[in-house]
C-alpha atoms as a PDB file:
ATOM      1  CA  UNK A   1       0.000   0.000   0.000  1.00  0.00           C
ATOM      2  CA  UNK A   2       1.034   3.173  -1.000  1.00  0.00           C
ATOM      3  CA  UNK A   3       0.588   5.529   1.703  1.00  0.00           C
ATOM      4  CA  UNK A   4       1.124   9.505   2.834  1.00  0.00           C
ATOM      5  CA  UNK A   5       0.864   9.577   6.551  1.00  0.00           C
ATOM      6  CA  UNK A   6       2.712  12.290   8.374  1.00  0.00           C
ATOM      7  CA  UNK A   7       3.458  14.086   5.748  1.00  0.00           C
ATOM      8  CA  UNK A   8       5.871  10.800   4.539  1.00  0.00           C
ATOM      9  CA  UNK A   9       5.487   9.417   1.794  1.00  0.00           C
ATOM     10  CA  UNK A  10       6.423   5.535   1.082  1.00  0.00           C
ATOM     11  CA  UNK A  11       5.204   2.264   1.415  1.00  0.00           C
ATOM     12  CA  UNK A  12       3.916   0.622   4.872  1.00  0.00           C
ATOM     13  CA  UNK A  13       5.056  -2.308   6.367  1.00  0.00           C
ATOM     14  CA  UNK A  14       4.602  -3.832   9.533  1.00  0.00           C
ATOM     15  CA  UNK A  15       7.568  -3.051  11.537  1.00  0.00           C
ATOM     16  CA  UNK A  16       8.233  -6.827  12.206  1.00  0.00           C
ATOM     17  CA  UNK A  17       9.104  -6.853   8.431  1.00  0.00           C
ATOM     18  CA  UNK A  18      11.685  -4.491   8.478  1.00  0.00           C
ATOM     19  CA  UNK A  19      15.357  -6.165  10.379  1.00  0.00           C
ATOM     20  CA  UNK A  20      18.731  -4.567  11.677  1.00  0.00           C
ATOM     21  CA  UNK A  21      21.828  -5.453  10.911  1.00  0.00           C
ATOM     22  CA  UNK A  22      25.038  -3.805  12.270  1.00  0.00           C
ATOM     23  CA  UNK A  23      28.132  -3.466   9.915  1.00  0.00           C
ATOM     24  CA  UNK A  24      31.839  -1.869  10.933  1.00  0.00           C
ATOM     25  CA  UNK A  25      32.489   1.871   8.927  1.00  0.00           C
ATOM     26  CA  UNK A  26      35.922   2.511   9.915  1.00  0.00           C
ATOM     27  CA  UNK A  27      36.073   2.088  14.026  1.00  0.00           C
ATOM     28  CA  UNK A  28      32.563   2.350  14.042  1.00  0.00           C
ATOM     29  CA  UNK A  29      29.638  -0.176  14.267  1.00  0.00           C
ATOM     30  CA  UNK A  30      26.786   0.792  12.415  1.00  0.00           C
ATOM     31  CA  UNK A  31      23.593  -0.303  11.588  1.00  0.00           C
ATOM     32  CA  UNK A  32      21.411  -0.422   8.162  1.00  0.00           C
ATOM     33  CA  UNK A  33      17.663  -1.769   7.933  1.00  0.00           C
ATOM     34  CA  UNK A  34      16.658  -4.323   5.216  1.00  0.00           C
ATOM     35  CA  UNK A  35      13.399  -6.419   4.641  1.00  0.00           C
ATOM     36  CA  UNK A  36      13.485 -10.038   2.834  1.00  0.00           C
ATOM     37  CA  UNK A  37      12.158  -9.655  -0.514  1.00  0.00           C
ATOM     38  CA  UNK A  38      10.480 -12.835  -2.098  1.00  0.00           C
ATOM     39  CA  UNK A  39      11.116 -13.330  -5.911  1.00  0.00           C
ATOM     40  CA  UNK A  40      11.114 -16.483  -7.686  1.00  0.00           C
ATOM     41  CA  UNK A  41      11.258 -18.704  -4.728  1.00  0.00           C
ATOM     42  CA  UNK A  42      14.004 -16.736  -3.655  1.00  0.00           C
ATOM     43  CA  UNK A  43      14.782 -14.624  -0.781  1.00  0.00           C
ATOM     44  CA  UNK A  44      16.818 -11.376  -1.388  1.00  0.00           C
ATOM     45  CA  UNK A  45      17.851  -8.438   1.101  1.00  0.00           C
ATOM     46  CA  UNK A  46      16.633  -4.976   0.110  1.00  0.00           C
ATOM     47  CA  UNK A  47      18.261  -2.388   2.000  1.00  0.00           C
ATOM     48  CA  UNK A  48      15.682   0.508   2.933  1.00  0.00           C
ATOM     49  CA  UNK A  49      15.402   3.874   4.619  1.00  0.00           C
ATOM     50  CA  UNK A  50      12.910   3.958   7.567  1.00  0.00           C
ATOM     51  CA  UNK A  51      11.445   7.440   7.343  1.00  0.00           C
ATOM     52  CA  UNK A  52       8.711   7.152   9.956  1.00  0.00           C
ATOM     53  CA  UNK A  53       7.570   4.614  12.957  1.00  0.00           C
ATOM     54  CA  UNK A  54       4.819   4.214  15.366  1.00  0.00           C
ATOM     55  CA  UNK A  55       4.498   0.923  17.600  1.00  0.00           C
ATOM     56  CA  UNK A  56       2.849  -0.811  14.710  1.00  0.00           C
ATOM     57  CA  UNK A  57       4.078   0.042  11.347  1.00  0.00           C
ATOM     58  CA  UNK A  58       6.335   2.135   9.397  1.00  0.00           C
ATOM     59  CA  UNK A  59       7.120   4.043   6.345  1.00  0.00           C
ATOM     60  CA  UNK A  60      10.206   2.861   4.252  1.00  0.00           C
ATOM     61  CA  UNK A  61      11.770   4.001   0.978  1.00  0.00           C
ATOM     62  CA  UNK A  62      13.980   2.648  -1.537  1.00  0.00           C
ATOM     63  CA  UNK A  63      18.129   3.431  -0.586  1.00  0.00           C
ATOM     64  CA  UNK A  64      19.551   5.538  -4.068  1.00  0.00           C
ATOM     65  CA  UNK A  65      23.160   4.306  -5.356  1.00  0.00           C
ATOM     66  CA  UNK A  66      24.429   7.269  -3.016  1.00  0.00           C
ATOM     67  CA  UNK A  67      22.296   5.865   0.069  1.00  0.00           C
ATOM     68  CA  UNK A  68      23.539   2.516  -0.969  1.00  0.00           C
ATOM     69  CA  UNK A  69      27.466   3.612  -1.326  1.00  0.00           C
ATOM     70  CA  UNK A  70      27.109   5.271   1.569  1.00  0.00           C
ATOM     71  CA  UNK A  71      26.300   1.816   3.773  1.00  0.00           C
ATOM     72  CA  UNK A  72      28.836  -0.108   1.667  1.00  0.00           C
ATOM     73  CA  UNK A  73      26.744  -1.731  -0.389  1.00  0.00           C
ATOM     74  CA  UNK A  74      28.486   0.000  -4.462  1.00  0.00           C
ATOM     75  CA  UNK A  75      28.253  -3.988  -5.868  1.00  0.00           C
ATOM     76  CA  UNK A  76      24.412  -4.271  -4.573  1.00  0.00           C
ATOM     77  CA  UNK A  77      22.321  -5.729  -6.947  1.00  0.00           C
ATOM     78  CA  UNK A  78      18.822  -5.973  -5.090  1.00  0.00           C
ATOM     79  CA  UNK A  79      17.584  -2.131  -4.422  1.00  0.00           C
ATOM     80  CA  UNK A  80      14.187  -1.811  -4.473  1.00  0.00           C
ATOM     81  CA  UNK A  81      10.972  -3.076  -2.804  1.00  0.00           C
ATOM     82  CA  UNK A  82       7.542  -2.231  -4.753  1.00  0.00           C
ATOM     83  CA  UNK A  83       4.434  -1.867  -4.282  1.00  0.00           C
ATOM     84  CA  UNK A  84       3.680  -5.779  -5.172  1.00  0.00           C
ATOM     85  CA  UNK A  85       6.324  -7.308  -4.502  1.00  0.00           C
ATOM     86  CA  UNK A  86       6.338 -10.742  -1.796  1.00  0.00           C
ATOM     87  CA  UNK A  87       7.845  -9.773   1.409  1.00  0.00           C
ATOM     88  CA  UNK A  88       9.285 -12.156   4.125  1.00  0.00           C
ATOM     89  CA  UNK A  89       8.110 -11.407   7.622  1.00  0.00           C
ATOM     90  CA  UNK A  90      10.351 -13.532  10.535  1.00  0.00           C
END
């Protein structure tokens, strides 16, 4: 579902969908948010923004090649979640 709530704009998810994962920039630990992407019987890591949050759901958007660079991800294939697409919740 494409959604404006809060004056965001993106698509919501339940917040059990979206997952953490921390990864070292430097001397720093970091961490970037994801969701599991379904696609052919295969499951695929989407990296995504989380622009808003309440106890139930959020708002995500798609990471640009900047975004993405940004996180170390330059060689990341898998960048986008629409508004179809299967989604893995664990």
């Amino acid at each position: 579902m494409d959604i404006i709530w809060w004056e965001y704009e993106g698509l919501k998810l339940p917040n059990k969908a979206v997952n953490t994962e921390q990864y070292t920039s430097g001397t720093d630990t970091l961490e970037r948010n994801y969701i599991t992407l379904l696609k052919y019987g295969i499951e695929y890591k989407v990296y995504v923004n989380v622009t808003r949050k309440n106890d139930d759901y959020c708002i995500i958007e798609n990471l640009d090649d900047k975004q993405l660079k940004k996180l170390g991800l330059e060689e990341y294939d898998n960048k986008e979640i629409n508004i179809y697409d299967k989604i893995v919740i664990k």
